[in-house]
N, C-alpha and C. Protein backbone atom coordinates (compact mmCIF):
# COMPACT_ATOMS: atom_id res chain seq x y z
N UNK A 1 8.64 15.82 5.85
CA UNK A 1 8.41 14.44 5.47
C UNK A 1 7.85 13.67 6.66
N UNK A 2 7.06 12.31 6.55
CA UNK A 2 6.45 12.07 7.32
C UNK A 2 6.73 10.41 7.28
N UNK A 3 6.29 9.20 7.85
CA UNK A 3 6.87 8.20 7.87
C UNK A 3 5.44 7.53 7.20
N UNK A 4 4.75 6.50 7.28
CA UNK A 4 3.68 5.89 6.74
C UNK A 4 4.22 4.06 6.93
N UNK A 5 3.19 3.74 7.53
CA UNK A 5 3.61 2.29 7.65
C UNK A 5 2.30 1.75 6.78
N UNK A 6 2.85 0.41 5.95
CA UNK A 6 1.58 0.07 5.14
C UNK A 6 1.97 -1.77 5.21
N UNK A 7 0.64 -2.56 5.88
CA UNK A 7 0.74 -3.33 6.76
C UNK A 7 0.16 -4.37 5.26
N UNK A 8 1.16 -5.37 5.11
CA UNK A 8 0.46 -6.43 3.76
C UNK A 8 0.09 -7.83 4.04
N UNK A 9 -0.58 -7.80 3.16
CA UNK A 9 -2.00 -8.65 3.39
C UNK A 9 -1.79 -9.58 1.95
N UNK A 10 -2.01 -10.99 2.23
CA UNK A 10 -2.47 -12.28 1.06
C UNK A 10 -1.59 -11.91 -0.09
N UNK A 11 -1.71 -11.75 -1.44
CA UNK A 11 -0.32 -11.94 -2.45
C UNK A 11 0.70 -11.08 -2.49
N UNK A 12 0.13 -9.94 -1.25
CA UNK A 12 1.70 -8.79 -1.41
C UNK A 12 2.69 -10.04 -0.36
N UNK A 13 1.94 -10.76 0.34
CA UNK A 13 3.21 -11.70 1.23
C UNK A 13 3.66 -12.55 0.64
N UNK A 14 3.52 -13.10 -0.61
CA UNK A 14 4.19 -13.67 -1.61
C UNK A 14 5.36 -13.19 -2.22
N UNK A 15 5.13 -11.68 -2.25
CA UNK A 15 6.57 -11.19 -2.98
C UNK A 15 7.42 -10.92 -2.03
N UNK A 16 7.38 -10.65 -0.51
CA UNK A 16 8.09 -10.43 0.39
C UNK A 16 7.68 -10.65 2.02
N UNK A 17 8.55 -11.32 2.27
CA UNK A 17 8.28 -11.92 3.76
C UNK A 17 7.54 -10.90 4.68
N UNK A 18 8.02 -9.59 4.58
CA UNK A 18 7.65 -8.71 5.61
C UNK A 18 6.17 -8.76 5.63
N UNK A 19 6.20 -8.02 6.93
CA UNK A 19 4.49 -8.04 7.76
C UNK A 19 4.08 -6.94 7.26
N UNK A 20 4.94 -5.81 6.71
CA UNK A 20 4.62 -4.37 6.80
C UNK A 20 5.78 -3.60 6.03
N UNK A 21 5.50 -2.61 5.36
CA UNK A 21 6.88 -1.82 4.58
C UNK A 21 6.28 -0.10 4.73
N UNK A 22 7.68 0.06 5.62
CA UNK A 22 7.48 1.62 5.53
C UNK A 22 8.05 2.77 4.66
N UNK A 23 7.25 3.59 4.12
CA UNK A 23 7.78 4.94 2.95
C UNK A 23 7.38 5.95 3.90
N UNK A 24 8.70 7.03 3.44
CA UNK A 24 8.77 8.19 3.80
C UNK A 24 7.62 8.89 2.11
N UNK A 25 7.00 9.74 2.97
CA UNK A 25 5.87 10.59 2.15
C UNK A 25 5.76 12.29 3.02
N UNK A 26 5.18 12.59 1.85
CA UNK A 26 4.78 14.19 1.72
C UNK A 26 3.75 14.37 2.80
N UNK A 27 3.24 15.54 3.84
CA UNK A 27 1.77 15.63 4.50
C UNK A 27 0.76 15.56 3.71
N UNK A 28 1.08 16.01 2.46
CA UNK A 28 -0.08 16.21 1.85
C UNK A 28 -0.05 15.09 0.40
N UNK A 29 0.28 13.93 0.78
CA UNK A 29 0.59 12.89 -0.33
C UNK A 29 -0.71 11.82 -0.09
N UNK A 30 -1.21 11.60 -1.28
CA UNK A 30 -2.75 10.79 -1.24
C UNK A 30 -2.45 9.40 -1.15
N UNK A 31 -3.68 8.75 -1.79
CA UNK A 31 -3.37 7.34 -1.74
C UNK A 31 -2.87 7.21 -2.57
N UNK A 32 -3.45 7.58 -3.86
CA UNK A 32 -2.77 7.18 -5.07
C UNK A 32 -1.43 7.76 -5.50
N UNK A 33 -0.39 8.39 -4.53
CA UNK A 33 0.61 7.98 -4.75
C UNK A 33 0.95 7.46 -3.77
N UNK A 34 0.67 6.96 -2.75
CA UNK A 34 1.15 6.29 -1.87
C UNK A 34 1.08 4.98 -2.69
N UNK A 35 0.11 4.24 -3.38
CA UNK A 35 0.29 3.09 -4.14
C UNK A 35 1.33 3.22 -5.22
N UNK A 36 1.53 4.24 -6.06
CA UNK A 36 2.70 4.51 -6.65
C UNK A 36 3.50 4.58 -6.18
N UNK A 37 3.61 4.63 -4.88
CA UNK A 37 5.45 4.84 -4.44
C UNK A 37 5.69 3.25 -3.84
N UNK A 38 4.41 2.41 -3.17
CA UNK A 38 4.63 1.16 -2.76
C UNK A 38 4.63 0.32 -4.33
N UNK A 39 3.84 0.40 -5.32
CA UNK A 39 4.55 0.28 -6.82
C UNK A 39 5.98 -0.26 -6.57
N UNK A 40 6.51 1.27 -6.49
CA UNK A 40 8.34 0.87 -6.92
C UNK A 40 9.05 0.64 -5.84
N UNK A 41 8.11 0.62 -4.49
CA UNK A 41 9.02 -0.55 -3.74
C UNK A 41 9.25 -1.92 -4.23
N UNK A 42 8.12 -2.09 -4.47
CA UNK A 42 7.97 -3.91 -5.06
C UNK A 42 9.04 -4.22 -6.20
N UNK A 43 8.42 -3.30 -6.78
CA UNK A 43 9.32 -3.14 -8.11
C UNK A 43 10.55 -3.66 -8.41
N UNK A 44 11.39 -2.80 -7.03
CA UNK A 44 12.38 -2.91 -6.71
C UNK A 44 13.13 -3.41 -5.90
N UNK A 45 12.15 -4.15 -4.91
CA UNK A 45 12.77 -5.02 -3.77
C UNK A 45 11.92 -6.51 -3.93
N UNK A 46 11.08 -7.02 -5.07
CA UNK A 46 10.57 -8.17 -4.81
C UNK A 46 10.70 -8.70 -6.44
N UNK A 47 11.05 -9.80 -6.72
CA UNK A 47 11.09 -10.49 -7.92
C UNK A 47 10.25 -10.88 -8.26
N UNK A 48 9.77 -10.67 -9.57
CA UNK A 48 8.28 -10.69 -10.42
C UNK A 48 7.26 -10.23 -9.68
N UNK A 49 7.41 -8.70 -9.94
CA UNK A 49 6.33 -8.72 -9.15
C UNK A 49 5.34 -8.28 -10.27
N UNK A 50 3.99 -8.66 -10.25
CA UNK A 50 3.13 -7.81 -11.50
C UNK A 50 2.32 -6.49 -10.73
N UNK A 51 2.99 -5.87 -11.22
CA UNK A 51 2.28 -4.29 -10.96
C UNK A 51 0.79 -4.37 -10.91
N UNK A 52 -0.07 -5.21 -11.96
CA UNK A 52 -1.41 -5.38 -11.68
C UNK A 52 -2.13 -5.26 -10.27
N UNK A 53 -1.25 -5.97 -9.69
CA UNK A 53 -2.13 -6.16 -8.08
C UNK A 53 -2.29 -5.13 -7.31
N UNK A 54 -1.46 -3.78 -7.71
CA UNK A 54 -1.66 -2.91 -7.06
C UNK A 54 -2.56 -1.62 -7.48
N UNK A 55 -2.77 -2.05 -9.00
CA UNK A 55 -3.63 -1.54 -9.58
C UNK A 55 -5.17 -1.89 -9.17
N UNK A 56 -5.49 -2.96 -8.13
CA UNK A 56 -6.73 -3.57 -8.23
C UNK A 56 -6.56 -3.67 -6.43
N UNK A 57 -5.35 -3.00 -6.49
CA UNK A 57 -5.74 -3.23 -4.57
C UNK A 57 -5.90 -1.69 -3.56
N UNK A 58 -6.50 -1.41 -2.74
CA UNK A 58 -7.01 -0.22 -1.89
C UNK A 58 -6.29 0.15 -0.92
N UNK A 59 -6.13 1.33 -0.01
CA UNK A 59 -5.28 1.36 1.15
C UNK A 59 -6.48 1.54 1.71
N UNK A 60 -6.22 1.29 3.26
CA UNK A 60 -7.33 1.54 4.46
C UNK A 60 -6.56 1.86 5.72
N UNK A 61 -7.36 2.56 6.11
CA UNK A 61 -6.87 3.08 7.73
C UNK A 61 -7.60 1.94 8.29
N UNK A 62 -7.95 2.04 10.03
CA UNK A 62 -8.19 0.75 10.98
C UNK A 62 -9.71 0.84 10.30
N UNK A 63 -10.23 2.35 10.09
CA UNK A 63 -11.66 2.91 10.12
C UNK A 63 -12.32 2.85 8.29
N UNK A 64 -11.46 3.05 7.82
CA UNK A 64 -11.81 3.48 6.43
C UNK A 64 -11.27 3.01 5.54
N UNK A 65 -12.06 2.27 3.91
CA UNK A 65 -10.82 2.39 3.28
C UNK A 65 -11.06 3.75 2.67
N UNK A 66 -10.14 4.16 1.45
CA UNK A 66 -9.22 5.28 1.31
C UNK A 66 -9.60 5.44 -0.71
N UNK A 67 -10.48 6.33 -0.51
CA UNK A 67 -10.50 6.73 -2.36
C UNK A 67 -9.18 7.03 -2.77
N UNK A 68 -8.69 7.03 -3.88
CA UNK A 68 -7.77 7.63 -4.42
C UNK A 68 -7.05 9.05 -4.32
N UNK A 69 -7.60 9.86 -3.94
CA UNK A 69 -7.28 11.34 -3.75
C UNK A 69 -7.34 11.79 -2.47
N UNK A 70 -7.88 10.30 -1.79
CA UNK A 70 -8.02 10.95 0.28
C UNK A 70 -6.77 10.82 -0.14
N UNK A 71 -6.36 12.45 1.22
CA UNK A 71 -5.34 12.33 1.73
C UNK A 71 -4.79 11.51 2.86
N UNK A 72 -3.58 11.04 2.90
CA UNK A 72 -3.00 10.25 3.84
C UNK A 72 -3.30 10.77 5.34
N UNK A 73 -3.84 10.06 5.94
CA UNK A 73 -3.70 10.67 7.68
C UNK A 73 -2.11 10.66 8.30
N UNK A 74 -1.91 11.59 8.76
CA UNK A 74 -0.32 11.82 9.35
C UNK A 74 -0.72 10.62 11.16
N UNK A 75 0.27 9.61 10.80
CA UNK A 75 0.63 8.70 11.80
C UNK A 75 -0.57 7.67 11.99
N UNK A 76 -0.91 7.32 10.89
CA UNK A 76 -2.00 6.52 10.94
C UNK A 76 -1.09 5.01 9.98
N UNK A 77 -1.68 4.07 10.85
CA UNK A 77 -1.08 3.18 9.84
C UNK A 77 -2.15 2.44 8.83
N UNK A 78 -1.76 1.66 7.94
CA UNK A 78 -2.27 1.84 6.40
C UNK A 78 -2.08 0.58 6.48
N UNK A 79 -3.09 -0.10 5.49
CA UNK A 79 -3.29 -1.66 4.91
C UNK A 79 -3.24 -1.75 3.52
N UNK A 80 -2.70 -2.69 2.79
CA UNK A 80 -3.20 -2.28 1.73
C UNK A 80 -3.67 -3.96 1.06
N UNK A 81 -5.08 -3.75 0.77
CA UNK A 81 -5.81 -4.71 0.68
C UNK A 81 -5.95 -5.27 -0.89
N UNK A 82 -5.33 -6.29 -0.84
CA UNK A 82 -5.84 -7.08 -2.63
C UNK A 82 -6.30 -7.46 -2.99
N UNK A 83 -6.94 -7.62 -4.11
CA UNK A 83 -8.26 -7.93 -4.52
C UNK A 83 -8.35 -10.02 -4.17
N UNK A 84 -9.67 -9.75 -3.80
CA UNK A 84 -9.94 -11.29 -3.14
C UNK A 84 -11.55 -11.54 -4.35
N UNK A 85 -11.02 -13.25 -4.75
CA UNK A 85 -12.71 -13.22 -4.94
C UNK A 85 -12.95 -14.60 -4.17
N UNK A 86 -14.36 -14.93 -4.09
CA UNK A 86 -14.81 -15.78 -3.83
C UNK A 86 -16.19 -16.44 -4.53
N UNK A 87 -16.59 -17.89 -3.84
CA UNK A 87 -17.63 -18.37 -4.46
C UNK A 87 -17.91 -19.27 -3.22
């Protein structure tokens, strides 16, 4: 098992004060469950949260963001970015 820090950004700081929430994960665990497992953190540690946002939001390393099936980099820390619009 490996540690994963995932650093939040604009309406994930609405559901919870923290700067950052860390999950224990697999070496070989992608993004897309890494968003499923930060999912049922929220889930479970933040009130109302709508699952939507994480459906519409990306992880990124400092360098990259992160398709769905990249694998996680071991000791890299992670952003996970929500959808923004503008005009």
């Amino acid at each position: 098992m490996a540690k994963v820090t995932i650093r939040l950004f604009g309406a994930f700081r609405n559901y919870i004060s923290d700067e950052s929430v860390s999950l224990e994960i697999e070496e070989t665990t992608t993004a897309r469950e890494v968003r499923k497992s930060l999912e049922n953190y929220f889930i479970k540690n933040a009130q109302n949260f709508d699952s939507k946002i994480i459906e519409e939001s990306m992880l990124a390393t400092d360098n990259a963001v992160l398709n769905l099936d990249d694998k996680i980099p071991v000791g890299e820390t992670l952003a996970i970015l929500p959808p923004v619009c503008g005009g």
